[in-house]
N, C-alpha and C. Protein backbone atom coordinates (compact mmCIF):
# COMPACT_ATOMS: atom_id res chain seq x y z
N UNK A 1 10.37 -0.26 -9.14
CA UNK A 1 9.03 -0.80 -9.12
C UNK A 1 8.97 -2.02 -10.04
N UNK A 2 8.31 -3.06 -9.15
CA UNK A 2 8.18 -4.19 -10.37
C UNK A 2 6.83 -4.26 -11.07
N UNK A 3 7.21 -4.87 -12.63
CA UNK A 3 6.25 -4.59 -14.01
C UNK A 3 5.39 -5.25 -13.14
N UNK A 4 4.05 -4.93 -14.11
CA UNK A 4 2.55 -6.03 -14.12
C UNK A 4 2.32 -6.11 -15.04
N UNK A 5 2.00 -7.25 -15.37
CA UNK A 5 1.50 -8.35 -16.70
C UNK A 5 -0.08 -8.70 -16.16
N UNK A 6 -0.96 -8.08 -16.64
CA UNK A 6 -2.31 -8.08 -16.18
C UNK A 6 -2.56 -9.13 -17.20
N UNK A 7 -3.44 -10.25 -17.00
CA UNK A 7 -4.18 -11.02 -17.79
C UNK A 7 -5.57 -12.04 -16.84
N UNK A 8 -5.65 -13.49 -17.62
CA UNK A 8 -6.58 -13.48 -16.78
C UNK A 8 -6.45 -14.75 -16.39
N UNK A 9 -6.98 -15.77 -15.85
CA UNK A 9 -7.01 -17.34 -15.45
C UNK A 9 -8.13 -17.73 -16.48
N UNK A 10 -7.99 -18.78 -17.52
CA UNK A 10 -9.47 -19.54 -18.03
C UNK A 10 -8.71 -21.03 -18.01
N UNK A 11 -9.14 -21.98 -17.85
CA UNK A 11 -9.32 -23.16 -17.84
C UNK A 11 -8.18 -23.52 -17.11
N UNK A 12 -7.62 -22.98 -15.94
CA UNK A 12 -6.70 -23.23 -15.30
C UNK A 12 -5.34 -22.59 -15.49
N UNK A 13 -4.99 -21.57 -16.65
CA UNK A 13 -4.38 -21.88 -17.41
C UNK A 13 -3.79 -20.04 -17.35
N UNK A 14 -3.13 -19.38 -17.31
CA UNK A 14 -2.78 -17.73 -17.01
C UNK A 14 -2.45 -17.40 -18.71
N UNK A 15 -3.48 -16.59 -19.06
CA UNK A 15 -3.43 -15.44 -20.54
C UNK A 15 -3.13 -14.44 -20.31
N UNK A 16 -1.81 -13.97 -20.60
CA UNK A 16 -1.50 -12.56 -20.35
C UNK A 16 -1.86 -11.63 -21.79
N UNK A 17 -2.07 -10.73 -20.79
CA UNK A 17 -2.96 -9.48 -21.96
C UNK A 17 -1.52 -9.32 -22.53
N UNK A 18 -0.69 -9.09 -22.69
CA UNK A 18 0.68 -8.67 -23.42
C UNK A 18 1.30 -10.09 -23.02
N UNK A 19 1.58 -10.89 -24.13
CA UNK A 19 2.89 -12.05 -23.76
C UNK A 19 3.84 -11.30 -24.44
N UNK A 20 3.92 -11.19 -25.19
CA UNK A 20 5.32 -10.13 -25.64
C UNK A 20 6.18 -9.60 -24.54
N UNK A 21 5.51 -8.56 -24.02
CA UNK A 21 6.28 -7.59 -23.04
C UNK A 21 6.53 -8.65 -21.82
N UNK A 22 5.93 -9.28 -21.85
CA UNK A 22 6.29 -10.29 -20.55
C UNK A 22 7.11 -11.06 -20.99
N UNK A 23 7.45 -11.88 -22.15
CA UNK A 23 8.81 -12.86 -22.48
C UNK A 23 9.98 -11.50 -22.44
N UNK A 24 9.61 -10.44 -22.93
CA UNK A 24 11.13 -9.11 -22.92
C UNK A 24 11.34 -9.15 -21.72
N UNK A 25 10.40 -9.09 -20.52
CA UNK A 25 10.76 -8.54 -19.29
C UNK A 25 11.82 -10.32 -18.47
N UNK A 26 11.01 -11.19 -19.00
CA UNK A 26 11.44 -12.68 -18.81
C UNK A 26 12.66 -12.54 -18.83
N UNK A 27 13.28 -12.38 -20.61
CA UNK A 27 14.70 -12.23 -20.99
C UNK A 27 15.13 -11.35 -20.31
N UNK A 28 14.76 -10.53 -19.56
CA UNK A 28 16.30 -9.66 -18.83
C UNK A 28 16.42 -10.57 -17.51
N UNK A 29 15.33 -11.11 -17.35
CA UNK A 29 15.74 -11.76 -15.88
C UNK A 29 16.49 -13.28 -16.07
N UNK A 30 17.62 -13.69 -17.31
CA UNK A 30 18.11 -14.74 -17.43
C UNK A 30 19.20 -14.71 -16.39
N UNK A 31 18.94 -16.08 -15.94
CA UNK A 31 19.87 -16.43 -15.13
C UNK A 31 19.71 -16.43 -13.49
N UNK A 32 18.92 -15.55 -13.54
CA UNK A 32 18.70 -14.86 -11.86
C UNK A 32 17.16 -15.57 -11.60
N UNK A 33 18.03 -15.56 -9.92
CA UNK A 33 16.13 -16.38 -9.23
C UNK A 33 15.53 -15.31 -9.20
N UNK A 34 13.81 -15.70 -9.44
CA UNK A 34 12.96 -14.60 -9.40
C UNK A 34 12.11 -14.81 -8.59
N UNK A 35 10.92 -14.33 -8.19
CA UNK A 35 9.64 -14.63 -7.17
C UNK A 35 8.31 -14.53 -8.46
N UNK A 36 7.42 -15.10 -8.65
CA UNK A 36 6.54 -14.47 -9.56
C UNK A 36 4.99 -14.45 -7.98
N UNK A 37 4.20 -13.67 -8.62
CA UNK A 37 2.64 -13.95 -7.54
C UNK A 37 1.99 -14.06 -8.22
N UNK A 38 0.80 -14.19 -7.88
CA UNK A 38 -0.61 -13.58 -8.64
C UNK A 38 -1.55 -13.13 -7.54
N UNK A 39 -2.38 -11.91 -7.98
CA UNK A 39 -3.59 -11.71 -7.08
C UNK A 39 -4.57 -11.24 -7.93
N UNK A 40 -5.34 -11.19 -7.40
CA UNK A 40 -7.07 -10.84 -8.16
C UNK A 40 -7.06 -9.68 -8.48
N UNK A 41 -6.97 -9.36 -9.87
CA UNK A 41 -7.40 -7.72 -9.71
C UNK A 41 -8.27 -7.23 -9.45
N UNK A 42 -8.00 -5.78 -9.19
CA UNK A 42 -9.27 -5.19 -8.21
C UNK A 42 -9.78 -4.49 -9.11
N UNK A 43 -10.95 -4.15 -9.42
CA UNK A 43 -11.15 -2.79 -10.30
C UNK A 43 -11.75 -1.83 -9.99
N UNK A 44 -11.53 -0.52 -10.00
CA UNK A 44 -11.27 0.66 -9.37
C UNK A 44 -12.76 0.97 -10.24
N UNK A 45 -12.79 2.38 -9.54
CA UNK A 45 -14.42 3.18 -10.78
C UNK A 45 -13.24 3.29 -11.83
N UNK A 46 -14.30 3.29 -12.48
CA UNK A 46 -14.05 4.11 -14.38
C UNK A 46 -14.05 5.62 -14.16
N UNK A 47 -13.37 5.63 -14.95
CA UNK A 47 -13.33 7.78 -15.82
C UNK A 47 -14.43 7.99 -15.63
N UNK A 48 -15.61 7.34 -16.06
CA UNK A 48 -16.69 7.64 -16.64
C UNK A 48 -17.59 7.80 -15.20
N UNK A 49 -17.09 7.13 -13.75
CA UNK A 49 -18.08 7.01 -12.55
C UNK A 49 -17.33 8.61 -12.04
N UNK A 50 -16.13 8.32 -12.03
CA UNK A 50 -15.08 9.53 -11.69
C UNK A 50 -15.56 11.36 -12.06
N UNK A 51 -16.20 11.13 -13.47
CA UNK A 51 -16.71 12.64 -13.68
C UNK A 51 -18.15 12.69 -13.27
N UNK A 52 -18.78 11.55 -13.17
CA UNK A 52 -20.25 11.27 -12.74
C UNK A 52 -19.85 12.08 -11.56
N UNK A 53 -19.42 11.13 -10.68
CA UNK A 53 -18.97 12.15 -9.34
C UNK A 53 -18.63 13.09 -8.85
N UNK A 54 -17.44 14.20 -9.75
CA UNK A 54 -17.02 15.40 -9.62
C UNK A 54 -18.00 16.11 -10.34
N UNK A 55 -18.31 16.06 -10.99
CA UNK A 55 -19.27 17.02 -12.65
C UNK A 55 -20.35 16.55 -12.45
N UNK A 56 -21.11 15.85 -11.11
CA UNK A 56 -22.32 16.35 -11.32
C UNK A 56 -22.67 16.19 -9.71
N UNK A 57 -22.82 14.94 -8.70
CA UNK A 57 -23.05 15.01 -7.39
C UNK A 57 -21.96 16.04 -7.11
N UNK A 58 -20.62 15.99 -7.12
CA UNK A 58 -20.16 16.82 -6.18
C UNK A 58 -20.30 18.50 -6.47
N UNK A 59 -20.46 18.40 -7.76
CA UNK A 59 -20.60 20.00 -8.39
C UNK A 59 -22.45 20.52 -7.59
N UNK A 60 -23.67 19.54 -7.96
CA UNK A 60 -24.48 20.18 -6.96
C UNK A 60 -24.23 20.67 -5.87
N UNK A 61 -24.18 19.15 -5.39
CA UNK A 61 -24.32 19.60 -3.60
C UNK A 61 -23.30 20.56 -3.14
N UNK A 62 -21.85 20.48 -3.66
CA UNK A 62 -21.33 21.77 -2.94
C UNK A 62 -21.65 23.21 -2.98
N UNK A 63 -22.50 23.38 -4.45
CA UNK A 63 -22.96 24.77 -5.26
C UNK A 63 -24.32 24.96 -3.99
N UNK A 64 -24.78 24.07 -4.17
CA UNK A 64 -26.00 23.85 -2.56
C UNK A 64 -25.49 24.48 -1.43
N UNK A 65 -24.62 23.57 -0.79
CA UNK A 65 -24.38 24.07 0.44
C UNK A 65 -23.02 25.32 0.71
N UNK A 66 -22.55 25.33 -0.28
CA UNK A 66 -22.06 26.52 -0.24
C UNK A 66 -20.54 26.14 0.51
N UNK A 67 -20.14 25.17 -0.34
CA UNK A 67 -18.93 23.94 0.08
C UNK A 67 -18.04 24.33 -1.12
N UNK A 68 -16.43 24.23 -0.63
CA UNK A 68 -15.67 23.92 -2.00
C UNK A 68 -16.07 22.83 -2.80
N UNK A 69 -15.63 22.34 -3.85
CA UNK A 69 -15.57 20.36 -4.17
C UNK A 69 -15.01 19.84 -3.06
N UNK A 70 -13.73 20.20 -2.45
CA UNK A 70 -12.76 19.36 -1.60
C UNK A 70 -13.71 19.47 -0.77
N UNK A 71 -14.10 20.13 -0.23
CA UNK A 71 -14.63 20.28 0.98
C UNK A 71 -15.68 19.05 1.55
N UNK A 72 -16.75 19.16 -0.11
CA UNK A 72 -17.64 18.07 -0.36
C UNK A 72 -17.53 17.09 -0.25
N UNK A 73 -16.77 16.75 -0.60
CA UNK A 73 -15.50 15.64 -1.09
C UNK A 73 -15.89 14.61 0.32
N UNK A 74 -14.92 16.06 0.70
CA UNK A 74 -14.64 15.09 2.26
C UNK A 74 -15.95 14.86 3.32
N UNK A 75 -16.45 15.38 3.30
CA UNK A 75 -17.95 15.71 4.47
C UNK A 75 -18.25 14.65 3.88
N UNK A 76 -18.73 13.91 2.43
CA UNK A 76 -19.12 13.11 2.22
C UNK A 76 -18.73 11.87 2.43
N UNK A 77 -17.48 11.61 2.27
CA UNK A 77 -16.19 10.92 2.72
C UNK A 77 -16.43 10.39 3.98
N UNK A 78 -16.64 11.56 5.03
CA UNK A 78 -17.23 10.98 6.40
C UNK A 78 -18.30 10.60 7.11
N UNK A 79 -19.59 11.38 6.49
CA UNK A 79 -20.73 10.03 6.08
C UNK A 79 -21.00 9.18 5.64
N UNK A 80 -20.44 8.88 4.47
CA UNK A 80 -20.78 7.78 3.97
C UNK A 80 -19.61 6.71 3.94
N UNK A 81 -18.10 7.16 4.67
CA UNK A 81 -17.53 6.04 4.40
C UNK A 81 -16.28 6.08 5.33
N UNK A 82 -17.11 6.47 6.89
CA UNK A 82 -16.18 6.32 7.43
C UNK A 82 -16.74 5.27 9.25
N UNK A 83 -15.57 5.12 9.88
CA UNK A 83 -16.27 4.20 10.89
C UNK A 83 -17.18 4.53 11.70
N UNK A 84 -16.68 6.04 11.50
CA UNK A 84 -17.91 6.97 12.56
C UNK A 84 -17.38 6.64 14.15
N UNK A 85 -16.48 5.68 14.71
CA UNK A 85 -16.60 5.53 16.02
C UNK A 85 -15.12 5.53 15.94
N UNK A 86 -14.34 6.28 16.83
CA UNK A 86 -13.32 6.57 16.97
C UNK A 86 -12.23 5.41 17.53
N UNK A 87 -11.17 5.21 16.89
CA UNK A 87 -10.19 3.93 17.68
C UNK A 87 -9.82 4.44 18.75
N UNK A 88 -8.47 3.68 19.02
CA UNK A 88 -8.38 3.37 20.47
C UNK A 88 -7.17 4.92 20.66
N UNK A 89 -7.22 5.43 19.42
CA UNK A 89 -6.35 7.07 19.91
C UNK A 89 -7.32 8.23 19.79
N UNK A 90 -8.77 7.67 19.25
CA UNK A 90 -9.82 8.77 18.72
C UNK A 90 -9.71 9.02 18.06
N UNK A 91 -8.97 8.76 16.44
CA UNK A 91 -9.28 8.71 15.46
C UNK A 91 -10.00 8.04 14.49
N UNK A 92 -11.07 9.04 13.69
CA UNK A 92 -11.97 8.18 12.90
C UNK A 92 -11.10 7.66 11.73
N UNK A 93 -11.48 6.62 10.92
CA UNK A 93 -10.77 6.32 9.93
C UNK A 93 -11.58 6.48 9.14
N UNK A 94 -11.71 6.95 7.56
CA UNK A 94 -12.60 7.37 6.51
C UNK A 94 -11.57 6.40 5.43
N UNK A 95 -12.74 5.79 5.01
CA UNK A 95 -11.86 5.17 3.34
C UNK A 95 -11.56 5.88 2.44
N UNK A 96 -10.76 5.83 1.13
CA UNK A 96 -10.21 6.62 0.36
C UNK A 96 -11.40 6.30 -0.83
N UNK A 97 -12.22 7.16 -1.80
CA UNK A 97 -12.76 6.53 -2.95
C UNK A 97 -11.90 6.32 -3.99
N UNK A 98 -10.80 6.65 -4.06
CA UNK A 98 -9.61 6.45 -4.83
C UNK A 98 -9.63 4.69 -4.91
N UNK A 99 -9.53 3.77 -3.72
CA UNK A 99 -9.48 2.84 -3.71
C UNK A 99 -10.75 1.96 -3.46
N UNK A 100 -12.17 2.24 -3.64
CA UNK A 100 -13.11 1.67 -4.10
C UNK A 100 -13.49 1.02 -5.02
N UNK A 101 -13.90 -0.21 -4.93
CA UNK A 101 -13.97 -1.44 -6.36
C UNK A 101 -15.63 -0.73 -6.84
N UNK A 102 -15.44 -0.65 -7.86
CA UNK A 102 -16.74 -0.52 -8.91
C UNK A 102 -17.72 -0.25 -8.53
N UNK A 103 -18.30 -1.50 -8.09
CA UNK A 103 -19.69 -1.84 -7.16
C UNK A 103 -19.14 -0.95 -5.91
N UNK A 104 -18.41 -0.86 -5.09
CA UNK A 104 -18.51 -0.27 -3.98
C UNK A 104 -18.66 1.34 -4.07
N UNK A 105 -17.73 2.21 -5.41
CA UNK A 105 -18.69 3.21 -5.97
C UNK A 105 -19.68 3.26 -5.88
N UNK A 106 -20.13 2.28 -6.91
CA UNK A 106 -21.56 2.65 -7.47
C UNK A 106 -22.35 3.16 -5.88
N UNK A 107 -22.11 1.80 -4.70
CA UNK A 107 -23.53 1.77 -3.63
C UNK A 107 -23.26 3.51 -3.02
N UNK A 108 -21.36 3.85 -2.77
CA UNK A 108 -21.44 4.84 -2.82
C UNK A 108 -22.10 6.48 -2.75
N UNK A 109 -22.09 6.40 -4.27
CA UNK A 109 -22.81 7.37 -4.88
C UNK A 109 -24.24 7.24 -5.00
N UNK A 110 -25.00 5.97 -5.17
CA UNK A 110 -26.21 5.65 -5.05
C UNK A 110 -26.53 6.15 -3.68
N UNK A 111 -25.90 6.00 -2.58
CA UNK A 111 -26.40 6.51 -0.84
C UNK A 111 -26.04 7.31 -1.28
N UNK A 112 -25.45 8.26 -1.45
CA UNK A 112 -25.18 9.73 -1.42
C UNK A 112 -26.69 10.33 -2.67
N UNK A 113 -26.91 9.88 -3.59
CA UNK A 113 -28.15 10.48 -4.39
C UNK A 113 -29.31 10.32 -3.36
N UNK A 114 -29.34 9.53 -2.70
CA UNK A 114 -31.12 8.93 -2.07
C UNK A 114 -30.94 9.72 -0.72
N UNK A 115 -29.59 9.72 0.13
CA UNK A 115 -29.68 10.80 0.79
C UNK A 115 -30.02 12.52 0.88
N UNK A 116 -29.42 12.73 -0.53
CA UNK A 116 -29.53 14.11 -1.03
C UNK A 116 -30.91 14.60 -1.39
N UNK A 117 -31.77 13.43 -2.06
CA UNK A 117 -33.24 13.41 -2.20
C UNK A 117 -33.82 13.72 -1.28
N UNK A 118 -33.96 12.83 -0.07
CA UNK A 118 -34.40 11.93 1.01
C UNK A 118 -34.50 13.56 2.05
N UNK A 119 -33.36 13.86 2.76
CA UNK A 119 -32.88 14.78 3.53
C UNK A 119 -32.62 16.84 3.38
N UNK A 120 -32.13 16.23 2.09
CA UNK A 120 -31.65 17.62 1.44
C UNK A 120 -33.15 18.26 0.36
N UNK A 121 -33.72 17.32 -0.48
CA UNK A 121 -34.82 17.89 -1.02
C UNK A 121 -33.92 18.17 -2.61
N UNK A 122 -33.14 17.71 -2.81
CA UNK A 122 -31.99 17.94 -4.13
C UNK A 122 -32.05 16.77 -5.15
N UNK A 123 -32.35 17.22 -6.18
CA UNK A 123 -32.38 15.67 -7.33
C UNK A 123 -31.00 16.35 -7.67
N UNK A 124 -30.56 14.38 -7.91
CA UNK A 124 -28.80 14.96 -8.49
C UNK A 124 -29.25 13.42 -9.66
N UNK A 125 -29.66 14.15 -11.02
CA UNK A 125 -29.83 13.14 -11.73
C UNK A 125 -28.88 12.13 -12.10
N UNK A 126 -29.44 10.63 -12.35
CA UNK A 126 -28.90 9.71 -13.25
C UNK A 126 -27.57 10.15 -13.88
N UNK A 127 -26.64 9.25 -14.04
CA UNK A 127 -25.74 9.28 -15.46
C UNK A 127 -26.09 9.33 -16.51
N UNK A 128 -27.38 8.41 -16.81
CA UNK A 128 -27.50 8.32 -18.24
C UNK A 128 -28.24 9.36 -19.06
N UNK A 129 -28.77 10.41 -17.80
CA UNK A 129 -29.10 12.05 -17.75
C UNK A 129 -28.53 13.01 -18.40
N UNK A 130 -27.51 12.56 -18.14
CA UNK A 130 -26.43 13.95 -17.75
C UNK A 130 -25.50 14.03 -19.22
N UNK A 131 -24.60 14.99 -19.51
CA UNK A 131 -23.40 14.97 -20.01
C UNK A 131 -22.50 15.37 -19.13
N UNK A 132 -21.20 14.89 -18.91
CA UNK A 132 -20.62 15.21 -17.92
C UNK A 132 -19.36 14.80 -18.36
């Protein structure tokens, strides 16, 4: 697997969060052609959206409906984040929340609270509610 040197672009110019570990990783590559890239990092939920989600929406509603977590998990998975219309073999495709950027959490879990309100008759409070 090749390293990552996460940093950032300001004034044109690439700041790596570690230059250290990146000149060590540099020096082993003397002599030899290399490829370098760059892409945008993505940023995933936080720990902190992650237990929001298990330890408190998914812990209601499954205790509700009488669902494992996994179970929840997934039912939710396919309302709220999947194509719903089957391809060209009839399979639906559902996104992973594993690979959801931040904001795409958040709207997420935000449709999943206003639904649960809305439909179900269930308050699944706030974060800033909760301990979790």
């Amino acid at each position: 697997m090749n390293p990552v040197f996460p940093g950032r672009v300001e004034k044109g110019r690439l700041i790596r969060d570690d230059p250290v570990k990146y000149l060590l990783q540099l020096n082993k590559l003397e002599g030899c052609r290399v490829d370098e890239s760059l892409k945008r990092r993505r940023e995933t939920r936080s720990d902190n959206q992650n237990r929001y989600y298990w330890g408190v929406i998914i812990e209601i509603l499954s205790e509700h409906c009488g669902y494992t977590k996994d179970e929840m998990h997934d039912a939710l998975k396919y309302k709220f984040l999947s194509d719903r219309c089957p391809d060209e073999k009839g399979l639906v495709k559902i996104k992973s929340t594993a690979k959801l950027k931040t904001d795409e959490f958040i709207q997420y879990t935000n449709q999943i609270v206003i639904w649960a309100a809305e439909e179900m008759n269930i308050f699944i409070p706030d974060p800033s509610q909760m301990d979790y």
